[in-house]
C-alpha atoms as a PDB file:
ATOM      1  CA  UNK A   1     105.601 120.366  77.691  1.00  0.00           C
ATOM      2  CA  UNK A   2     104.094 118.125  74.795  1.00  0.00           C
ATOM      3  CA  UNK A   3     103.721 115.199  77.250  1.00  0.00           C
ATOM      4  CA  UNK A   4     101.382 117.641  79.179  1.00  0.00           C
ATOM      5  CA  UNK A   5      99.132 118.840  75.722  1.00  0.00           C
ATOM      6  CA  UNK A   6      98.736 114.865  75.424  1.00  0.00           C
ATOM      7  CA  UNK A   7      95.200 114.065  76.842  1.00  0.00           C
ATOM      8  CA  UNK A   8      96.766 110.377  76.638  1.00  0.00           C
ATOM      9  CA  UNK A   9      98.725 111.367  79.180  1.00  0.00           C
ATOM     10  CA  UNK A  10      96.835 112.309  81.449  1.00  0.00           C
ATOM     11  CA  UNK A  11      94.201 109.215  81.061  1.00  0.00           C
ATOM     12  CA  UNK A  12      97.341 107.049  81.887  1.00  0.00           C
ATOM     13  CA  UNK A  13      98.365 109.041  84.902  1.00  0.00           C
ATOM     14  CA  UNK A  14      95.357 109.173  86.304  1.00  0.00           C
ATOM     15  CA  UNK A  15      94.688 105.227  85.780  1.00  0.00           C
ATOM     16  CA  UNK A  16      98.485 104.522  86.934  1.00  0.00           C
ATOM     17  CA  UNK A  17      97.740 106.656  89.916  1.00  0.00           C
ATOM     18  CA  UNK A  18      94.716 104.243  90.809  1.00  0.00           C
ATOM     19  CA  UNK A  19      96.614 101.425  90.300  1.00  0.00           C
ATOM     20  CA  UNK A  20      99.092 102.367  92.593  1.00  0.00           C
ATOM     21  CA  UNK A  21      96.543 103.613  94.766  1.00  0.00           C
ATOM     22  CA  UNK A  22      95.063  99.650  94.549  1.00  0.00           C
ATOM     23  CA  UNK A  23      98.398  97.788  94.936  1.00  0.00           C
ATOM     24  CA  UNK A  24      99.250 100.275  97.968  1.00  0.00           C
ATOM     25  CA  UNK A  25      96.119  98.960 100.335  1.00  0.00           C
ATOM     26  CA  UNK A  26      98.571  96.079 101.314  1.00  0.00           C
ATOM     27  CA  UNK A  27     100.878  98.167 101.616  1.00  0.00           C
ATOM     28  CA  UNK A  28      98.875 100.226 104.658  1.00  0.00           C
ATOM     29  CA  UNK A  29      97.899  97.576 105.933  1.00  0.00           C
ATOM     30  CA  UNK A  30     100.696  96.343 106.894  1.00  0.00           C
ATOM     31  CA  UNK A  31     101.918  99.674 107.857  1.00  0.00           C
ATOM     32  CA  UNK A  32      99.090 100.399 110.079  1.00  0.00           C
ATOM     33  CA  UNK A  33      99.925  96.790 112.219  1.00  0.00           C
ATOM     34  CA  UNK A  34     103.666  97.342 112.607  1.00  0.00           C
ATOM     35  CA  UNK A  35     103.498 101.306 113.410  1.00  0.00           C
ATOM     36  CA  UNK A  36     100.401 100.051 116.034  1.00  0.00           C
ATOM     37  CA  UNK A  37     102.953  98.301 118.205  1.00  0.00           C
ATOM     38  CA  UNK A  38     104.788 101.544 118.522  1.00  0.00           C
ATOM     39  CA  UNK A  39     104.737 103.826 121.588  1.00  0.00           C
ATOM     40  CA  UNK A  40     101.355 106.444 120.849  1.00  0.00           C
ATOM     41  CA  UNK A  41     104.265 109.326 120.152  1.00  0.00           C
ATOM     42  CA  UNK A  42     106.033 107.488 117.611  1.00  0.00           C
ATOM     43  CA  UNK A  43     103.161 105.902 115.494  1.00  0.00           C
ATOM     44  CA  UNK A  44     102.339 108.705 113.241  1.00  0.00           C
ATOM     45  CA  UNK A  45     105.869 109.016 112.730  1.00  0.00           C
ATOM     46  CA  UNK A  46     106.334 106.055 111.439  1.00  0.00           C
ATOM     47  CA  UNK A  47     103.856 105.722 109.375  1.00  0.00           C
ATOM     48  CA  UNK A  48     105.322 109.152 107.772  1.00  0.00           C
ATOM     49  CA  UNK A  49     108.836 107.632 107.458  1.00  0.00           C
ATOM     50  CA  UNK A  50     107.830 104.220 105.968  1.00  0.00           C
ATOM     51  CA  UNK A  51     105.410 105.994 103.149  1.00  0.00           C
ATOM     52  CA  UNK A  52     108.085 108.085 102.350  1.00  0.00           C
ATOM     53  CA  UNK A  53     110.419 105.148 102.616  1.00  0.00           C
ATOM     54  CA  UNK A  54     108.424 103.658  99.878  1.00  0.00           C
ATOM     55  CA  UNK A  55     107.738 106.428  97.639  1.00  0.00           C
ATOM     56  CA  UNK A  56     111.272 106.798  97.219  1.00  0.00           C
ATOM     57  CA  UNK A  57     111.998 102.953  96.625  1.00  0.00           C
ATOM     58  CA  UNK A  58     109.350 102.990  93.638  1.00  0.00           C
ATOM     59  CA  UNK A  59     110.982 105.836  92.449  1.00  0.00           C
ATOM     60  CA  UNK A  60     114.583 104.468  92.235  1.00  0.00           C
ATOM     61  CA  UNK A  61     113.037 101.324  90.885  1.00  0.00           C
ATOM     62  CA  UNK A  62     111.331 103.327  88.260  1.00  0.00           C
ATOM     63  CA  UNK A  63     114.759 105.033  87.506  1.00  0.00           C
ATOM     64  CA  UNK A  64     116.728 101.831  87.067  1.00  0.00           C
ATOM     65  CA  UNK A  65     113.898 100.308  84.716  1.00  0.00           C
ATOM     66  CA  UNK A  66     116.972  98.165  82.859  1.00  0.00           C
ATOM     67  CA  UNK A  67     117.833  96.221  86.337  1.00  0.00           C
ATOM     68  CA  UNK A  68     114.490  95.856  87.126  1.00  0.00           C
ATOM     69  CA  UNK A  69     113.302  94.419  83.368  1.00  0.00           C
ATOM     70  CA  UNK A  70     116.810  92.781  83.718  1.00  0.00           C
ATOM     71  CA  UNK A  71     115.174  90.588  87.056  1.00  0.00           C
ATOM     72  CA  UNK A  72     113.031  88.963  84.778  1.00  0.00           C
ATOM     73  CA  UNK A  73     115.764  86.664  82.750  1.00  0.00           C
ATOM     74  CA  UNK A  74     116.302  83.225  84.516  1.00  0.00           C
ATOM     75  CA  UNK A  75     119.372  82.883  86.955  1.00  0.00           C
ATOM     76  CA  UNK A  76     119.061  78.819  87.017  1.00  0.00           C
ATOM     77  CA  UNK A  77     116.671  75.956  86.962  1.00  0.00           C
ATOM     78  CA  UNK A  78     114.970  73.947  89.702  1.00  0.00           C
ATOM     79  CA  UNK A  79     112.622  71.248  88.805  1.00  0.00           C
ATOM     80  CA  UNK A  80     112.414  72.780  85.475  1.00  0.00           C
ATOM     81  CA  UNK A  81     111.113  75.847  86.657  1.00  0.00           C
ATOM     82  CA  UNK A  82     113.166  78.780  85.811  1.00  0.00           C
ATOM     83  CA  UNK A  83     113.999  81.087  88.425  1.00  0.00           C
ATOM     84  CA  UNK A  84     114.269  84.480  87.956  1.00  0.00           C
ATOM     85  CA  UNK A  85     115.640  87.819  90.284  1.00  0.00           C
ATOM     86  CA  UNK A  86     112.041  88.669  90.459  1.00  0.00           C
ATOM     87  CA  UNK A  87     111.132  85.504  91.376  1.00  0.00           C
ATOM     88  CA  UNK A  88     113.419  85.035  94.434  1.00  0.00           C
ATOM     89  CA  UNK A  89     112.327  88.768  95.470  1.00  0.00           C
ATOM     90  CA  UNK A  90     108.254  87.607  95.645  1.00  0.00           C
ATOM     91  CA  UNK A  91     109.371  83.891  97.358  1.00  0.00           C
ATOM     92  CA  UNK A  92     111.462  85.479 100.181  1.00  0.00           C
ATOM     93  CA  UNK A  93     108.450  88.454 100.739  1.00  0.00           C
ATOM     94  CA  UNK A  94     106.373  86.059 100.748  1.00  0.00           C
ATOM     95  CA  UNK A  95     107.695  83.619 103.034  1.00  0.00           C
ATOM     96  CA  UNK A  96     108.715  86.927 105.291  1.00  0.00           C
ATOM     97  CA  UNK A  97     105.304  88.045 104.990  1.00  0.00           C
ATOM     98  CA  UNK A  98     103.802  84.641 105.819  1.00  0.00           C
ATOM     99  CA  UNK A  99     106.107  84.464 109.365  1.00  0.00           C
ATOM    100  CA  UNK A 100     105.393  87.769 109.782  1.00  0.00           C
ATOM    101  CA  UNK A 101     101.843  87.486 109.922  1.00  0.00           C
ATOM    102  CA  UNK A 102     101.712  84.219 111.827  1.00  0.00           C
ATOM    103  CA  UNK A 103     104.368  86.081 114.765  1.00  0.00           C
ATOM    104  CA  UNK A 104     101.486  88.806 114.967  1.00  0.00           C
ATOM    105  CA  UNK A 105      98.712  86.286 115.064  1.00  0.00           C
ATOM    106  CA  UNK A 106     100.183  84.400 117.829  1.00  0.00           C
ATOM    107  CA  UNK A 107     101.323  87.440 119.639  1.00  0.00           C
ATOM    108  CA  UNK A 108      97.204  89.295 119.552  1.00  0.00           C
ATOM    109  CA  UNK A 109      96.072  85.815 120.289  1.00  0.00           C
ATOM    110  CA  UNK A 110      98.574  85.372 123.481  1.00  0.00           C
ATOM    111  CA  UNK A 111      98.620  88.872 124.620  1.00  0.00           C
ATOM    112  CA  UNK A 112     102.492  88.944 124.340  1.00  0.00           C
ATOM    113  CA  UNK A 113     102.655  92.463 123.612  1.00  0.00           C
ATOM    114  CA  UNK A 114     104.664  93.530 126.355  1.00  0.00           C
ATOM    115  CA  UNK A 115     108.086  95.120 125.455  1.00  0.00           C
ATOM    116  CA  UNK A 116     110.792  96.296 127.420  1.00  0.00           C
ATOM    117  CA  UNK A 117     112.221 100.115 126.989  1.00  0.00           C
ATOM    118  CA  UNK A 118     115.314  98.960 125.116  1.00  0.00           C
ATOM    119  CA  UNK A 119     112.735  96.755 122.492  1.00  0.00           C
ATOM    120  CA  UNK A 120     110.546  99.407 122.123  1.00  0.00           C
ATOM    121  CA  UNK A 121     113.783 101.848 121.379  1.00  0.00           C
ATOM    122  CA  UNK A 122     114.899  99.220 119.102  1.00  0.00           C
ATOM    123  CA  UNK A 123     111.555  98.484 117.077  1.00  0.00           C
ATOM    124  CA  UNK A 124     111.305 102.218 115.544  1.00  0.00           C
ATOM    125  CA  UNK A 125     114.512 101.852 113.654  1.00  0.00           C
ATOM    126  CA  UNK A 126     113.195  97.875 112.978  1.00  0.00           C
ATOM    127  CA  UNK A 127     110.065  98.944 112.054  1.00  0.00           C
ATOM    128  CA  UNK A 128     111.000 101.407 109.422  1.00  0.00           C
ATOM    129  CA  UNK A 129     113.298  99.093 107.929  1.00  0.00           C
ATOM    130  CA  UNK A 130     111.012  96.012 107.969  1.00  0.00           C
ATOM    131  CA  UNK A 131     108.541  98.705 106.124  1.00  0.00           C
ATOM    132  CA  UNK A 132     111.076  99.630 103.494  1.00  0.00           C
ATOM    133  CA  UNK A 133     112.134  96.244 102.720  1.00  0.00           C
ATOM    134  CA  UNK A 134     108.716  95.213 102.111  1.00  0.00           C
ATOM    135  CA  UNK A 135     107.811  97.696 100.199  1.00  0.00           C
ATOM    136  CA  UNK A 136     110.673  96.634  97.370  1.00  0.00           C
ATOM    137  CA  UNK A 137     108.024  93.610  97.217  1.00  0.00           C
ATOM    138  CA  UNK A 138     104.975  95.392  96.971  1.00  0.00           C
ATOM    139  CA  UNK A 139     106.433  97.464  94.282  1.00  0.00           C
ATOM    140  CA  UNK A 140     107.810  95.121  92.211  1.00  0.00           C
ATOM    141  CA  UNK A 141     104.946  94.193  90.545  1.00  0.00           C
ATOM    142  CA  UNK A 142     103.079  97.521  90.332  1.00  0.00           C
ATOM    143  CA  UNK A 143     106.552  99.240  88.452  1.00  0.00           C
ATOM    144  CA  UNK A 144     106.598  96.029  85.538  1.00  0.00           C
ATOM    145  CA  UNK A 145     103.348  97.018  85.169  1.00  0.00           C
ATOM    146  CA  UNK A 146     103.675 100.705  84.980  1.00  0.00           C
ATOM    147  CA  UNK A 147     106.643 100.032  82.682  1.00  0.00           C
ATOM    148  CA  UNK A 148     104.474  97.721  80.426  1.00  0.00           C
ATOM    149  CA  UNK A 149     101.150 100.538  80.621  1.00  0.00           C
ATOM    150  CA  UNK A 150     103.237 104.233  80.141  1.00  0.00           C
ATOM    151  CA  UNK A 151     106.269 105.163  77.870  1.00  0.00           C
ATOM    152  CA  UNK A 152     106.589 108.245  79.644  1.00  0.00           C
ATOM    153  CA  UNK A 153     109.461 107.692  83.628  1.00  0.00           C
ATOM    154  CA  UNK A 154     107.755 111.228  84.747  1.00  0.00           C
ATOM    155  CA  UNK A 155     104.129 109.862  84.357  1.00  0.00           C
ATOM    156  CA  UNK A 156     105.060 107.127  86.162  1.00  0.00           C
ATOM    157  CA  UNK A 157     106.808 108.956  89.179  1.00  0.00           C
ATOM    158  CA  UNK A 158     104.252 111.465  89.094  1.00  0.00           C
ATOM    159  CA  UNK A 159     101.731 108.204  89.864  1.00  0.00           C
ATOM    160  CA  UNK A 160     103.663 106.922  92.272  1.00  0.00           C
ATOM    161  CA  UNK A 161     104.172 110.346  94.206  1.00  0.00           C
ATOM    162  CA  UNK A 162      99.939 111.224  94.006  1.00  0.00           C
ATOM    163  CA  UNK A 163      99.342 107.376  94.970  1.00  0.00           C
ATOM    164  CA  UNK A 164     102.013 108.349  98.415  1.00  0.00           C
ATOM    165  CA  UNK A 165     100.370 111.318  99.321  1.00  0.00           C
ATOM    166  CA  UNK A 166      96.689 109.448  99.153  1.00  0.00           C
ATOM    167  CA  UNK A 167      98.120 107.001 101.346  1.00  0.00           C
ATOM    168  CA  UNK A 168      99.730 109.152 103.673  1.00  0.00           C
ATOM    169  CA  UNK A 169      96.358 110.846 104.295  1.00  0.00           C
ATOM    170  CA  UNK A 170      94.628 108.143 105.069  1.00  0.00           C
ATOM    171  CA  UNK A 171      97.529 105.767 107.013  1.00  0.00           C
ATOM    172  CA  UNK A 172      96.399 107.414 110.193  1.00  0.00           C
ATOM    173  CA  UNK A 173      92.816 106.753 109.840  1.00  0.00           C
ATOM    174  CA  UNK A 174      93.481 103.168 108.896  1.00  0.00           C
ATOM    175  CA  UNK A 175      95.802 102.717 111.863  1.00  0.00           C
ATOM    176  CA  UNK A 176      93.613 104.163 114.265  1.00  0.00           C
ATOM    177  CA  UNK A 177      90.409 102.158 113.025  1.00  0.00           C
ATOM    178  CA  UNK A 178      92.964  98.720 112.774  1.00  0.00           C
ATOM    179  CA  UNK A 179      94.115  99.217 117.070  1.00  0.00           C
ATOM    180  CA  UNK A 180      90.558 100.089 117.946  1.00  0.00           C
ATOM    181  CA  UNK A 181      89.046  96.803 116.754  1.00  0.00           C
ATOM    182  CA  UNK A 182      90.553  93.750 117.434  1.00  0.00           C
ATOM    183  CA  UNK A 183      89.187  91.730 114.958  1.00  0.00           C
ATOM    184  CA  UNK A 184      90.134  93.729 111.716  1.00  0.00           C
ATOM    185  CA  UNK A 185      93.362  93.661 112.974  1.00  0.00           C
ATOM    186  CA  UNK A 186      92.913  89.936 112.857  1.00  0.00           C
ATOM    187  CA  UNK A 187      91.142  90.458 109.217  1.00  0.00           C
ATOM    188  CA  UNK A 188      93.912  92.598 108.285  1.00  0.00           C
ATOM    189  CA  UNK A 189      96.717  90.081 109.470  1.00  0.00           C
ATOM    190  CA  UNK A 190      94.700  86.979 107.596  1.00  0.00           C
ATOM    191  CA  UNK A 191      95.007  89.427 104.349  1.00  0.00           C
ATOM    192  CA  UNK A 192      98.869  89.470 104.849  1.00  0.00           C
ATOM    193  CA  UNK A 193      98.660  85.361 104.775  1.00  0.00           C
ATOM    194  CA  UNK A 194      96.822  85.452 102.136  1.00  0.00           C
ATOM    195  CA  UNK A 195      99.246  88.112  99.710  1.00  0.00           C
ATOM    196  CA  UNK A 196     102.089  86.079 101.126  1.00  0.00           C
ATOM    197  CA  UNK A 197     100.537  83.167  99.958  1.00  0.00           C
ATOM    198  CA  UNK A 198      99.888  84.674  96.304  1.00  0.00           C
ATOM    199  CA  UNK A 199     103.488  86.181  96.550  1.00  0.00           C
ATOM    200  CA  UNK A 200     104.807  82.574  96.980  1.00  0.00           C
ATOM    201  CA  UNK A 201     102.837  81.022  94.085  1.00  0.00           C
ATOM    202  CA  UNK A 202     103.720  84.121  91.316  1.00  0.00           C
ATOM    203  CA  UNK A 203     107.437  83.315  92.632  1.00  0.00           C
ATOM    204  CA  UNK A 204     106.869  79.699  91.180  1.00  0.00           C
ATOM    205  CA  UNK A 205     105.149  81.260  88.137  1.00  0.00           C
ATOM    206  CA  UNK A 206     101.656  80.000  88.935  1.00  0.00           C
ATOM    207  CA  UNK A 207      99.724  83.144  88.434  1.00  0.00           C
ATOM    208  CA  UNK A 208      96.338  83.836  90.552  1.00  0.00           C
ATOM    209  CA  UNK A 209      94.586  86.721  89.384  1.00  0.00           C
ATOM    210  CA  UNK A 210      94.815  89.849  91.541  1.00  0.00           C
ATOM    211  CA  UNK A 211      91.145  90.458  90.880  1.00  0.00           C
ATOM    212  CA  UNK A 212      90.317  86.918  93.056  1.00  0.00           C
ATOM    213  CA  UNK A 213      92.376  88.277  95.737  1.00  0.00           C
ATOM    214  CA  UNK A 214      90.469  91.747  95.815  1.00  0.00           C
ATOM    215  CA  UNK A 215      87.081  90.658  95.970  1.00  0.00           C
ATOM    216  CA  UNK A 216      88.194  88.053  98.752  1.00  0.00           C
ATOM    217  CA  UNK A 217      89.134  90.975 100.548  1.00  0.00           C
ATOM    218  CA  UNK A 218      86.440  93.250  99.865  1.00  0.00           C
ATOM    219  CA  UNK A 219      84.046  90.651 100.812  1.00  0.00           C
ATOM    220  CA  UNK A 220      85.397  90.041 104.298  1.00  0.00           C
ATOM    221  CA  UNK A 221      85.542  93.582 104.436  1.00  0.00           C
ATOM    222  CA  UNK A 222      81.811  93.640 104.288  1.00  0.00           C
ATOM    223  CA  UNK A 223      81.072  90.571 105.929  1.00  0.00           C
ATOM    224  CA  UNK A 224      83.471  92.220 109.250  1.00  0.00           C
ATOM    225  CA  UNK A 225      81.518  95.663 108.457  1.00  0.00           C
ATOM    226  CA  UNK A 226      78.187  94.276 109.156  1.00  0.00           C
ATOM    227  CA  UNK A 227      79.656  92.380 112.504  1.00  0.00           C
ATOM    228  CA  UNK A 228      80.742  95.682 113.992  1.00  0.00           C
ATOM    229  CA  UNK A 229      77.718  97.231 113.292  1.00  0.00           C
ATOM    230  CA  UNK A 230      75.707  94.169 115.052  1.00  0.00           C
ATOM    231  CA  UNK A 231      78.139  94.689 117.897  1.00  0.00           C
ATOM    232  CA  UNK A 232      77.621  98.177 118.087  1.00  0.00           C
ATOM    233  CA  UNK A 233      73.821  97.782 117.485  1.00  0.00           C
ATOM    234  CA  UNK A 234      73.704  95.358 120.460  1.00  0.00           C
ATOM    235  CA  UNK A 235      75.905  97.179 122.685  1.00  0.00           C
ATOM    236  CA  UNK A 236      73.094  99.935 123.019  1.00  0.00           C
ATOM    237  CA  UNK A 237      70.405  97.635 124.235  1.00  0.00           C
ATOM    238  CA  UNK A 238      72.528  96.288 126.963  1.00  0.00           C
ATOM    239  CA  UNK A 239      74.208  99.940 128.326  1.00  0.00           C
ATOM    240  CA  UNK A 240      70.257 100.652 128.283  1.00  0.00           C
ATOM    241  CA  UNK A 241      69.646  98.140 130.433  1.00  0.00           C
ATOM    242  CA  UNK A 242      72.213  98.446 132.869  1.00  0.00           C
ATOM    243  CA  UNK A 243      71.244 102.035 133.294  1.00  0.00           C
END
């Protein structure tokens, strides 16, 4: 009851609720572009299963906060660079996230997107575990740095379970507006290279600051937000025309 009377508290949930809210829009993301290659019916589904999927990962990482600070002592040397638990977690995310992402790219670019019955059967299960795994990489980071911002474990799952029912509102929209144009699907996938990328280079301790990343994104955003306008824009003049 004190930790509610404590307007500390609540400043800290509501900025660790944010945060998580922030370090989750990768997280969608790549949500969105697996659950699109889904059957219709099984899409929203999955989207449901993986959030959840991940709001219970960041909660058991939150509850085992000694293995998790524990992943940051060296295991051995290479080149020495020390490597740590968390740092073979970000390389192999990374390097998933980097094939990943290049698969996808090749197979928008190619049109290989035809699957048999027993694929597609097989992808739901493969989808929600691909999401899952993922998101132990995604929330890596964002739980050291709820560990390091909040004293409080209840704060922090209380975050982490506001920032998963945010993003389960607005999966669906995402997804939709991702399948519908096929050129923020290819925005979204160049994101994924580039968070791969960054995963990579934290994994060898050579730290790029999240904010870069951000605004890289949120530019292109913009930049791909004034395209499909100008598409739409010029669309109108030509379905006048025809008629």
């Amino acid at each position: 009851m004190e930790i509610l009377l404590d307007p500390q508290n609540w400043v800290a949930l509501a900025t660790l609720a944010a945060l998580e809210i922030v370090l989750g829009i990768d997280n969608v993301i790549f949500i969105s572009i697996l659950a699109g290659k889904l059957p219709p019916e099984q899409r929203e589904r999955a989207r449901k299963l993986g959030l959840a999927g991940a709001m219970l990962t960041r909660l058991a990482l939150l509850f085992s906060l000694a293995w998790v600070i524990g992943l940051t002592q060296p295991l051995f040397t290479v080149f020495n660079e020390e490597i740590s638990g968390r740092d073979l977690v970000l390389l192999i995310g990374g390097l998933f996230l980097l094939g990943k992402s290049t698969h996808e790219i090749h197979g928008t670019i190619e049109g290989d997107d035809d699957q048999s019955t027993v694929r597609v059967a097989a992808s739901f299960a493969g989808t929600i575990v691909q999401i899952m795994l993922l998101d132990i990489v995604f929330s890596l980071d964002s739980v050291i740095t709820a560990v390091g911002m909040v004293d409080h474990v209840s704060i922090m799952a209380t975050a982490v379970v506001l920032a998963t029912v945010v993003m389960v509102l607005f999966s669906g929209p995402v997804s939709r507006f991702v399948a519908r144009h096929p050129t923020v699907k290819m925005l979204a996938l160049s994101f994924l290279i580039l968070i791969g990328v960054a995963l990579i280079a934290e994994g060898f301790d050579l730290h790029i600051p999240k904010g870069y990343i951000y605004f890289a994104m949120a530019f292109s955003v913009i930049v791909e937000m004034l395209n499909l306008r100008l598409r739409r824009k010029s669309r109108g003049p030509a379905r006048a025309t025809s008629a």
